[in-house]
Protein backbone atom coordinates (compact mmCIF):
# COMPACT_ATOMS: atom_id res chain seq x y z
CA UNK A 1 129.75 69.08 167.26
CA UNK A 2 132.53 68.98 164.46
CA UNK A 3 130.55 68.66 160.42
CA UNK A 4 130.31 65.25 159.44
CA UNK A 5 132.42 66.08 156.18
CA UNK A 6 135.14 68.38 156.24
CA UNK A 7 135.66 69.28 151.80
CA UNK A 8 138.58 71.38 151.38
CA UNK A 9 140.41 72.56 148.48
CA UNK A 10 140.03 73.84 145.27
CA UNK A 11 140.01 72.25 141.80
CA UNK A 12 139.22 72.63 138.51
CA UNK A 13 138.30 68.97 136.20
CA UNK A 14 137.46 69.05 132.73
CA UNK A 15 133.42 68.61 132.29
CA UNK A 16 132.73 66.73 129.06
CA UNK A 17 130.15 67.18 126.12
CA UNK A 18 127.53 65.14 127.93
CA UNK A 19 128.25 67.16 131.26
CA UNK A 20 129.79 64.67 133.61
CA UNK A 21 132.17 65.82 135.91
CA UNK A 22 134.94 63.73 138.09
CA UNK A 23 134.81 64.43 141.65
CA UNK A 24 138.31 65.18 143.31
CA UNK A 25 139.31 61.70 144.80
CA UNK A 26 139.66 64.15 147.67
CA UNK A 27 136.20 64.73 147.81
CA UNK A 28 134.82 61.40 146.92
CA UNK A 29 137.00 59.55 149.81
CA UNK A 30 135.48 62.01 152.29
CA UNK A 31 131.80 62.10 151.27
CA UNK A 32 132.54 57.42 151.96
CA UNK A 33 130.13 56.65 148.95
CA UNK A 34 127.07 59.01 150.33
CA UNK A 35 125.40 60.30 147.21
CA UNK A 36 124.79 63.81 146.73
CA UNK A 37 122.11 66.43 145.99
CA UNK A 38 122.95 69.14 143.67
CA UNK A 39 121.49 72.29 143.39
CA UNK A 40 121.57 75.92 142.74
CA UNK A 41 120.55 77.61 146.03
CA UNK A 42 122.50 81.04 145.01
CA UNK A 43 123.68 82.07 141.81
CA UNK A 44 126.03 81.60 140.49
CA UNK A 45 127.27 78.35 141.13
CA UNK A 46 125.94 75.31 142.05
CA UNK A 47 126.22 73.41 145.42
CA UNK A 48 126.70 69.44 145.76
CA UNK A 49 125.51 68.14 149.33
CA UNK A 50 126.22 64.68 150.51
CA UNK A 51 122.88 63.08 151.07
CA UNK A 52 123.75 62.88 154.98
CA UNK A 53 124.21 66.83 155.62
CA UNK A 54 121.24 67.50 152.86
CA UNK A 55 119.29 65.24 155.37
CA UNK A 56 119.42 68.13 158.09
CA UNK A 57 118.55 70.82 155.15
CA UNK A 58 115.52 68.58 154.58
CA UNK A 59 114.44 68.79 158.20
CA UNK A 60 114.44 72.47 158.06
CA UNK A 61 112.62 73.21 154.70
CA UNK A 62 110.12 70.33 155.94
CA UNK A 63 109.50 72.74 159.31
CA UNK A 64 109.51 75.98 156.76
CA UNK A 65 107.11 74.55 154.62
CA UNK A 66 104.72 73.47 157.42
CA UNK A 67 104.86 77.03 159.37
CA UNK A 68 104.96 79.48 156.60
CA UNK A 69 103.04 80.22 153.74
CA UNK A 70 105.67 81.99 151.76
CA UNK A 71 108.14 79.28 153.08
CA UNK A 72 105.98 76.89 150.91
CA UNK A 73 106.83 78.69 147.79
CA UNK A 74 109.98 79.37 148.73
CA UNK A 75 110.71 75.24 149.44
CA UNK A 76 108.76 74.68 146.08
CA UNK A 77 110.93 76.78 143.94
CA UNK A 78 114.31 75.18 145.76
CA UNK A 79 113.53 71.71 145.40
CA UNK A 80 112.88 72.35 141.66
CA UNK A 81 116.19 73.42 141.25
CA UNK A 82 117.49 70.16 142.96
CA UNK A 83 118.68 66.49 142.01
CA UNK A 84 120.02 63.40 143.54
CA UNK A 85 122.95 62.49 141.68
CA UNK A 86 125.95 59.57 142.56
CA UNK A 87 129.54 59.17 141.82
CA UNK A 88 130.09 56.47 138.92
CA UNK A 89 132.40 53.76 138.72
CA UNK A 90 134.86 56.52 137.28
CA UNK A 91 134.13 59.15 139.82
CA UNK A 92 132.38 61.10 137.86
CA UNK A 93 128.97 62.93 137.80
CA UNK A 94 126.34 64.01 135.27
CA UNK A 95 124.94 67.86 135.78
CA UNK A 96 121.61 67.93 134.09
CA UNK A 97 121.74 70.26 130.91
CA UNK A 98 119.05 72.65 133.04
CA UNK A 99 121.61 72.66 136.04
CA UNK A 100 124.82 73.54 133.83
CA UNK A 101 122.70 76.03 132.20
CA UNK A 102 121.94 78.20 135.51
CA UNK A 103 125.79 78.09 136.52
CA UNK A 104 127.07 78.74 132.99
CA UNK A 105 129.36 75.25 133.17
CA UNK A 106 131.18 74.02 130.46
CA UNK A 107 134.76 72.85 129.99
CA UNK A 108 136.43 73.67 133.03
CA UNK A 109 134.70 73.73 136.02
CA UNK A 110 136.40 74.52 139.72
CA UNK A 111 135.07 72.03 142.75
CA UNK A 112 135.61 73.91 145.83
CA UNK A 113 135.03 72.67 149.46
CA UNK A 114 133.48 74.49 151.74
CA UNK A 115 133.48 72.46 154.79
CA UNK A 116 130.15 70.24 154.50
CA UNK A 117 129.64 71.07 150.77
CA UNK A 118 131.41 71.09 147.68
CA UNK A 119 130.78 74.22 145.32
CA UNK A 120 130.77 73.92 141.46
CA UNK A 121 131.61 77.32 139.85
CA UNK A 122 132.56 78.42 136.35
CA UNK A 123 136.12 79.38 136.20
CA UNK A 124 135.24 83.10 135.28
CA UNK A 125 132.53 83.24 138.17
CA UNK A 126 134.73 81.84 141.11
CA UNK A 127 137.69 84.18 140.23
CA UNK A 128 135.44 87.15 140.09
CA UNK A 129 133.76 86.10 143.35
CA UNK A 130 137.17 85.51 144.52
CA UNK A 131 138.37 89.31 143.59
CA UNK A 132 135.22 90.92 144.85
CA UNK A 133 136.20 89.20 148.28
CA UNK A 134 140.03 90.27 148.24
CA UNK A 135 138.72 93.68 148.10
CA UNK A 136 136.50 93.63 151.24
CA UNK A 137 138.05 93.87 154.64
CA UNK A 138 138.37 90.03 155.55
CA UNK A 139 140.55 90.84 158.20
CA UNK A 140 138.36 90.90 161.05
CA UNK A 141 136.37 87.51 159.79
CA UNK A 142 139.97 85.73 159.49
CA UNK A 143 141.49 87.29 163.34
CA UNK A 144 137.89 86.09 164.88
CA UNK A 145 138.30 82.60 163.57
CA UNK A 146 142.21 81.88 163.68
CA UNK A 147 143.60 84.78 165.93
C-alpha cells in the first residue's frame, strides 16, 4: 500500500525570534490541512508527522506500552518529547523553546521530506549528516531500490 503522504524535497525557511517556522507550500498542500505532531525521536533533528501517519505510530507505542515494561518507559520518555502543533493562517508553525533547544534551531532551519514525514534539521547538522552519508557505500541501498 503506497504512504498516505509522499514529502519530498529539501528546504531551508528562516525561523523567527519567537520560533515559528513556514512550512514549504509543498509540504502543507500535501499534508491537505492534517495537523502535525512534532517531536525529537533521534537526535539531532526533529521530526513533524501529519496527525494521520502519527495515528499508526500511536497504535504501536499503545501495543508497546501494554506488552512491555521497559516499552512503558520507553513510550513515557517519547511522548514527553512530543507536541501537536498546526499550520497558521500564514503557513507557519511555532517549535516550543524546549523543542528548538534539543535540535539546536535558530535562524535557518532545512525542512526535508522523507516520504511520510518532514525532518527539521539545523543547517550545520543536516550537512554533516549529509557528508557522513556520502562517505558510506550507498551504492548497494540506491541499485536495490532503483536498479
Amino acid at each position: 500500500m503506497p504512504p498516505a503522504h509522499r514529502f519530498l524535497g529539501k528546504y531551508e525557511h528562516q525561523m523567527d525570534e519567537k520560533g515559528r517556522v513556514a512550512l514549504p507550500s509543498a509540504f502543507r498542500d500535501e499534508a491537505d490541512g492534517d495537523a502535525f505532531v512534532l517531536l525529537q525521536w533521534e537526535k539531532p533533528y526533529l521530526t513533524l508527522f501529519p496527525r494521520s501517519v502519527w495515528d499508526g505510530k500511536q497504535e504501536m507505542l499503545l501495543e508497546l506500552r501494554r506488552s512491555d515494561a521497559a516499552g512503558q518507559r520507553y513510550v513515557r520518555q517519547l511522548l514527553s518529547m512530543a507536541v501537536e502543533v498546526s499550520p497558521d493562517k500564514n503557513g507557519r508553525i511555532l517549535v516550543p523553546a524546549w523543542l528548538r533547544e534539543a535540535a539546536s534551531l535558530q535562524g535557518q532551519v532545512v525542512l526535508s521530506g522523507n516520504i511520510d514525514r518532514v525532518e527539521m534539521w539545523s543547517p550545520e547538522d543536516y550537512d554533516r549528516q549529509r557528508t557522513a552519508e556520502v562517505g558510506d557505500d550507498l551504492s548497494s541501498y540506491v541499485n536495490r531500490i532503483l536498479g
